[in-house]
C-alpha atoms as a PDB file:
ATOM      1  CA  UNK A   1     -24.839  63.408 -13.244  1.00  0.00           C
ATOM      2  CA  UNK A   2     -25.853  61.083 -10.870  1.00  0.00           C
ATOM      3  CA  UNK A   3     -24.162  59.402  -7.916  1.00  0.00           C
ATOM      4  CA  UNK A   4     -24.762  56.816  -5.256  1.00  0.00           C
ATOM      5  CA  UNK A   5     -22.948  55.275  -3.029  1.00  0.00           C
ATOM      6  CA  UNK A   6     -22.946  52.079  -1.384  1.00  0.00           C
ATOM      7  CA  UNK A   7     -25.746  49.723  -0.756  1.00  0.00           C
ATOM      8  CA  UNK A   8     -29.277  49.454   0.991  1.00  0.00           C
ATOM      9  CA  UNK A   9     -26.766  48.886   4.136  1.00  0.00           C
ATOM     10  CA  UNK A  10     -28.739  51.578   5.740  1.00  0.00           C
ATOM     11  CA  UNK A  11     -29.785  55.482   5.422  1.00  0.00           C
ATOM     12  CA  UNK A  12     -25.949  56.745   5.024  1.00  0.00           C
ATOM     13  CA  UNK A  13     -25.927  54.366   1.946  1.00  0.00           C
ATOM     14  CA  UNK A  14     -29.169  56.357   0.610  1.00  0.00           C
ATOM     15  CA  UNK A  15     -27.295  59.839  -0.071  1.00  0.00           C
ATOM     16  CA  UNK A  16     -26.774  60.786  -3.578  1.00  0.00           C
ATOM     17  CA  UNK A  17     -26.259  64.267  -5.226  1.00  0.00           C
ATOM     18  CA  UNK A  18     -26.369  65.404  -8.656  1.00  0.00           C
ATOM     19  CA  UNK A  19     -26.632  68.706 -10.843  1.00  0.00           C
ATOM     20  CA  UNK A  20     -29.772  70.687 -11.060  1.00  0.00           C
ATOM     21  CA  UNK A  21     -30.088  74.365 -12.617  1.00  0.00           C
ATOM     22  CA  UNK A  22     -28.677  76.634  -9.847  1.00  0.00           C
ATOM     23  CA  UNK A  23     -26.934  73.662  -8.293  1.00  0.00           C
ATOM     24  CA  UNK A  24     -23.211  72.217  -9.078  1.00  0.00           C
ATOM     25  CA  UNK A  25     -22.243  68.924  -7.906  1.00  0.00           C
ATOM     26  CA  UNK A  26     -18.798  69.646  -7.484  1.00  0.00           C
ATOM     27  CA  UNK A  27     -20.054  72.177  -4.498  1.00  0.00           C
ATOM     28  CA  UNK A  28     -20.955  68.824  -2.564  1.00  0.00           C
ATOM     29  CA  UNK A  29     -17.702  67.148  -3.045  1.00  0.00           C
ATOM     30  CA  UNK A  30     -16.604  67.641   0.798  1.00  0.00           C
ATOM     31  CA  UNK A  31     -20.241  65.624   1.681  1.00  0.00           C
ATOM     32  CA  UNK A  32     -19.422  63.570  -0.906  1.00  0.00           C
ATOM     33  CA  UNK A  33     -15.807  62.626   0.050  1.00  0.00           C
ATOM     34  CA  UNK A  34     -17.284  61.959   3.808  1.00  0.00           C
ATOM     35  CA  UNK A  35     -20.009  60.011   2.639  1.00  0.00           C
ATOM     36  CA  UNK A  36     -17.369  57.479   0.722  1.00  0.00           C
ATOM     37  CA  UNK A  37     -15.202  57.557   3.564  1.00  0.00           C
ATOM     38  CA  UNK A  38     -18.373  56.836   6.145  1.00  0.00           C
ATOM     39  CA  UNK A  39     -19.194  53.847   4.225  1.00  0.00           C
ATOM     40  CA  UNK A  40     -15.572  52.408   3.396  1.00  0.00           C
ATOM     41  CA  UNK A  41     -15.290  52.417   7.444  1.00  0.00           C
ATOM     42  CA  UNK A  42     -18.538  50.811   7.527  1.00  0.00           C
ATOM     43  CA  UNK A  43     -18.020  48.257   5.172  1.00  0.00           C
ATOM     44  CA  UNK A  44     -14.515  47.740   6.487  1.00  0.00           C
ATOM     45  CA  UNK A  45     -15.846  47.183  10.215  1.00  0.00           C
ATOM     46  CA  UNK A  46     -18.321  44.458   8.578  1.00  0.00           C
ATOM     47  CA  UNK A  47     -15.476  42.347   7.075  1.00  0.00           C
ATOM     48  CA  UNK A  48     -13.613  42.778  10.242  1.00  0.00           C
ATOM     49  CA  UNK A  49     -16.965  42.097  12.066  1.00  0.00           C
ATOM     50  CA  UNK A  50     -17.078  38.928   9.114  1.00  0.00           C
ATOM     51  CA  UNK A  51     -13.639  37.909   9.167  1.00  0.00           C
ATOM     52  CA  UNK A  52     -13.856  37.549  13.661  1.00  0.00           C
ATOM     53  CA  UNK A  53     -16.899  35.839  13.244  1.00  0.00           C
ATOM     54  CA  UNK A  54     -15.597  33.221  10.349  1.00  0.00           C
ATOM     55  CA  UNK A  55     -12.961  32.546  12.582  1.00  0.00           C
ATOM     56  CA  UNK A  56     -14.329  31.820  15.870  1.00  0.00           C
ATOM     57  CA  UNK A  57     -16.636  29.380  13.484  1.00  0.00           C
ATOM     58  CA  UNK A  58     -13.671  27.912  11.951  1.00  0.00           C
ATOM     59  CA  UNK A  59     -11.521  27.401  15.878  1.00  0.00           C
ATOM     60  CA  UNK A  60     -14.930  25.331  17.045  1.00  0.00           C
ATOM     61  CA  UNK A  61     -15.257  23.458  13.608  1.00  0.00           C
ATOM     62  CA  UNK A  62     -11.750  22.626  14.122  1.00  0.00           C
ATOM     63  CA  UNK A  63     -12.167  21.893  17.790  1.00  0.00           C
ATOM     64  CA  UNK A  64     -15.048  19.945  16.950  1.00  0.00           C
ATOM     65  CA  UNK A  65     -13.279  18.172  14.381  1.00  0.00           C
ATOM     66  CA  UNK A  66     -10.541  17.009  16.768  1.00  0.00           C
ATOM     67  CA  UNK A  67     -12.965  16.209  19.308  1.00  0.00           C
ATOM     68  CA  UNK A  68     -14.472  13.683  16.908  1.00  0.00           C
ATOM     69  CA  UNK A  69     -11.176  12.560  15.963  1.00  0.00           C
ATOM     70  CA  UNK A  70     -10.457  11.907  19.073  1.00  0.00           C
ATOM     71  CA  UNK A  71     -13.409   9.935  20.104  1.00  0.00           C
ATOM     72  CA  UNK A  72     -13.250   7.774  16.460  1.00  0.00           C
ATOM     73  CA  UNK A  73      -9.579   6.963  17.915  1.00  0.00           C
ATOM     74  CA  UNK A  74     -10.674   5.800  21.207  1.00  0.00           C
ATOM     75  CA  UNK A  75     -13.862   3.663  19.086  1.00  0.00           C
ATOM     76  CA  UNK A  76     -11.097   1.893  16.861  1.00  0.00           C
ATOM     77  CA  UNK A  77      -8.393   1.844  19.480  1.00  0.00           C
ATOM     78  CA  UNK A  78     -11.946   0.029  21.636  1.00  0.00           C
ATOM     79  CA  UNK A  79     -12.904  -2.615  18.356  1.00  0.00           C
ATOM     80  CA  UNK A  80      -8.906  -3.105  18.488  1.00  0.00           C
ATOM     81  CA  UNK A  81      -9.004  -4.394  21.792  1.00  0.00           C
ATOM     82  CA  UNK A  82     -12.147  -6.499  21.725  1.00  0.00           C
ATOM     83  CA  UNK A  83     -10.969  -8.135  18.139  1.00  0.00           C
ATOM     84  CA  UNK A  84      -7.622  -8.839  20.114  1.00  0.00           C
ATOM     85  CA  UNK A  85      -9.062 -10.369  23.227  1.00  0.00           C
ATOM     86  CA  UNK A  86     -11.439 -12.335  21.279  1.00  0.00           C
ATOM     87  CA  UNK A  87      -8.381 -13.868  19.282  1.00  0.00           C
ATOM     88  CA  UNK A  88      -6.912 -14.855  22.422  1.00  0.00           C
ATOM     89  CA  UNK A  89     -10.027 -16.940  23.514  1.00  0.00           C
ATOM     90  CA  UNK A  90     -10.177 -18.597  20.262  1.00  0.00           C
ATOM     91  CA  UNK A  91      -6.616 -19.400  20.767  1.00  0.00           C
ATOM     92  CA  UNK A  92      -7.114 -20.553  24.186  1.00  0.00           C
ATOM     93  CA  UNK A  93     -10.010 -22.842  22.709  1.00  0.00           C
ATOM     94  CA  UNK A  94      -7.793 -24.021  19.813  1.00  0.00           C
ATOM     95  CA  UNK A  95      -5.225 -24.816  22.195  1.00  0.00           C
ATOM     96  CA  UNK A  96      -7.821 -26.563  24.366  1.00  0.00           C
ATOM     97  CA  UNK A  97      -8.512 -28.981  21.681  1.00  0.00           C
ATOM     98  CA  UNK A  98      -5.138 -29.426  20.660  1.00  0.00           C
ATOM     99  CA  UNK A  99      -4.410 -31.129  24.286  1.00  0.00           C
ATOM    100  CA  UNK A 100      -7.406 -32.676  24.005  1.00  0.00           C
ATOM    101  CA  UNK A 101      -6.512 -33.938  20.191  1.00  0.00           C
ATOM    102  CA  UNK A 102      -3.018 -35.043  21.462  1.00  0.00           C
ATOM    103  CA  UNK A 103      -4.418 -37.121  24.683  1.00  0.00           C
ATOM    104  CA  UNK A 104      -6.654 -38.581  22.163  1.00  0.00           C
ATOM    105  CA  UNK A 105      -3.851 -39.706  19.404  1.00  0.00           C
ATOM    106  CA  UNK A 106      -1.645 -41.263  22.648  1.00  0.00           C
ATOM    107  CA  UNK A 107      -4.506 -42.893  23.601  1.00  0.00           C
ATOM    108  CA  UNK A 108      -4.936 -44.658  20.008  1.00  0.00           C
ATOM    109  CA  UNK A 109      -1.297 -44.892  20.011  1.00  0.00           C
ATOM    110  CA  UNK A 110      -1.415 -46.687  23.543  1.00  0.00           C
ATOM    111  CA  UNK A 111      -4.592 -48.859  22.410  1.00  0.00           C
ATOM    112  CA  UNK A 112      -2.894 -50.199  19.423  1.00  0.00           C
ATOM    113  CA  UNK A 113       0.654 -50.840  21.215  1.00  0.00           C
ATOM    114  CA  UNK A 114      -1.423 -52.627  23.911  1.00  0.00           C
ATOM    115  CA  UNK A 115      -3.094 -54.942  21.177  1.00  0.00           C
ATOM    116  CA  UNK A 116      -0.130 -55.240  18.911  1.00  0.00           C
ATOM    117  CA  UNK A 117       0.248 -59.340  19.943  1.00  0.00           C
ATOM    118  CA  UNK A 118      -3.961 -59.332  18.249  1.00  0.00           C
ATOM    119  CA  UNK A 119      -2.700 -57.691  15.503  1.00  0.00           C
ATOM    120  CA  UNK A 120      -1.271 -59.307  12.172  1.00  0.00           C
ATOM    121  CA  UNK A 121       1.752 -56.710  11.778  1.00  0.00           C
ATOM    122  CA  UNK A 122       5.312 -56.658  12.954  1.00  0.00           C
ATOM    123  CA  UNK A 123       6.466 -55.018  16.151  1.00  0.00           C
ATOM    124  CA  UNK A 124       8.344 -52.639  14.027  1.00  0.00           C
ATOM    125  CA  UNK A 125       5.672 -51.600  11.841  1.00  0.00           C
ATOM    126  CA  UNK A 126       3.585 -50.778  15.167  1.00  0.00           C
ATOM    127  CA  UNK A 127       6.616 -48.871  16.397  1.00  0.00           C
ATOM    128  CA  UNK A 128       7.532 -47.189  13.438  1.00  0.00           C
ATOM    129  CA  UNK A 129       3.447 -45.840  13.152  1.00  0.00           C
ATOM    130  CA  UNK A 130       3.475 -45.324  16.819  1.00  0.00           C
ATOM    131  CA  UNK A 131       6.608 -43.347  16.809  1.00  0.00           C
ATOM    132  CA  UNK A 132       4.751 -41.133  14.020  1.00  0.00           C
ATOM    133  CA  UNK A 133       1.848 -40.919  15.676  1.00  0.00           C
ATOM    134  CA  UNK A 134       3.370 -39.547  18.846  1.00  0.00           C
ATOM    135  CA  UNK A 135       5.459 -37.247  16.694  1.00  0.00           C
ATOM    136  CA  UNK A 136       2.114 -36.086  15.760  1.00  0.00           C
ATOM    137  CA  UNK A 137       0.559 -35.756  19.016  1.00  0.00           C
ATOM    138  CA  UNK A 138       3.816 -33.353  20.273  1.00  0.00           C
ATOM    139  CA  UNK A 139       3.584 -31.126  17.013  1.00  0.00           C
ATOM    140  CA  UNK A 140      -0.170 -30.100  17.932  1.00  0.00           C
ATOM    141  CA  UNK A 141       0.368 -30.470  22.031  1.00  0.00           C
ATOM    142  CA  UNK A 142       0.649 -27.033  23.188  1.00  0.00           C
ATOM    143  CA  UNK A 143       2.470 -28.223  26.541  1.00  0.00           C
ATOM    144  CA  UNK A 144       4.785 -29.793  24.627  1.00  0.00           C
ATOM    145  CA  UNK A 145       5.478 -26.771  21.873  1.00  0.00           C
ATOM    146  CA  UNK A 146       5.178 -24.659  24.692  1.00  0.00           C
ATOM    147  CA  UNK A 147       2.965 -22.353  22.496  1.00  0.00           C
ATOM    148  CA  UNK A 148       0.195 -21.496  25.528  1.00  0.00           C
ATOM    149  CA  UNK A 149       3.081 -18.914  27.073  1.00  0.00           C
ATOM    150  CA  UNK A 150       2.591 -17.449  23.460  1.00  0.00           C
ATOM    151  CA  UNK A 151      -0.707 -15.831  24.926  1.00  0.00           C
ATOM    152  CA  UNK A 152       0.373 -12.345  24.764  1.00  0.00           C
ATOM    153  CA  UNK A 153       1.614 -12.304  21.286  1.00  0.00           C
ATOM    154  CA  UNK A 154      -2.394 -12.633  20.259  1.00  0.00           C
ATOM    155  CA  UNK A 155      -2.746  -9.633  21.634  1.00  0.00           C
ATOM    156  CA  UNK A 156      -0.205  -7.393  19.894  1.00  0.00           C
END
């Protein structure tokens, strides 16, 4: 009978005993029994060894891991606030040319009122279009809907 124990872990894991003429295994047992025990603790000290190791791997992966979380946040949170600000200058500019759209239709308005005696229409048909016109001109005037104060809702 043969018997080995353990590994190629190192020379403790090398031992083994077995019955020759003259020689009984069972006269070894108290080597034996040491040997198993020797190794168990060694093995068992690796997985602890393993097991503290795996972990202090996993705490930095996972601080790592929040750490790029973090930063990703703060990138979107970043794009959030660029996107948003460039809204609001596109608004701005939209508004901009709304005024300058609504000057231009009171203009007309004022142009054709002015020339209404060269024109072959009645006086009511001028201010029935002119009062639609104007209409027209306050709908897009932001000074008039008052939608410039509306700056900061762009931006939420």
């Amino acid at each position: 009978m043969q018997l080995s124990i353990g590994s190629q872990r190192d020379e403790c894991d090398r031992d083994t005993w077995e019955d020759s003429e003259g020689y009984r295994i069972e006269k070894s047992l108290r080597e034996i029994i040491e040997k198993i025990l020797l190794v168990g603790e060694i093995y068992y000290r690796e997985h602890v060894q393993y097991q503290y190791e795996w972990k202090i791997e996993r705490r930095e992966q996972l601080i790592e891991e929040e750490r790029q979380r973090i930063i990703e946040e703060k990138r979107l949170a970043e794009e959030l606030r660029i996107q948003q600000e460039k809204e609001r200058v596109e608004r701005l500019l939209s508004e901009s040319t709304a005024l300058q759209q609504a000057g231009t239709i009171r203009d007309y308005v004022k142009a054709i009122q002015d020339k209404s005696a060269d024109i072959d229409v009645t006086i009511e048909e001028i201010d029935k279009w002119s009062k639609w016109a104007l209409e027209q001109a306050d709908r897009i005037d932001p000074l008039k809907s008052l939608s410039f104060l509306d700056y900061e809702k762009s931006n939420s």
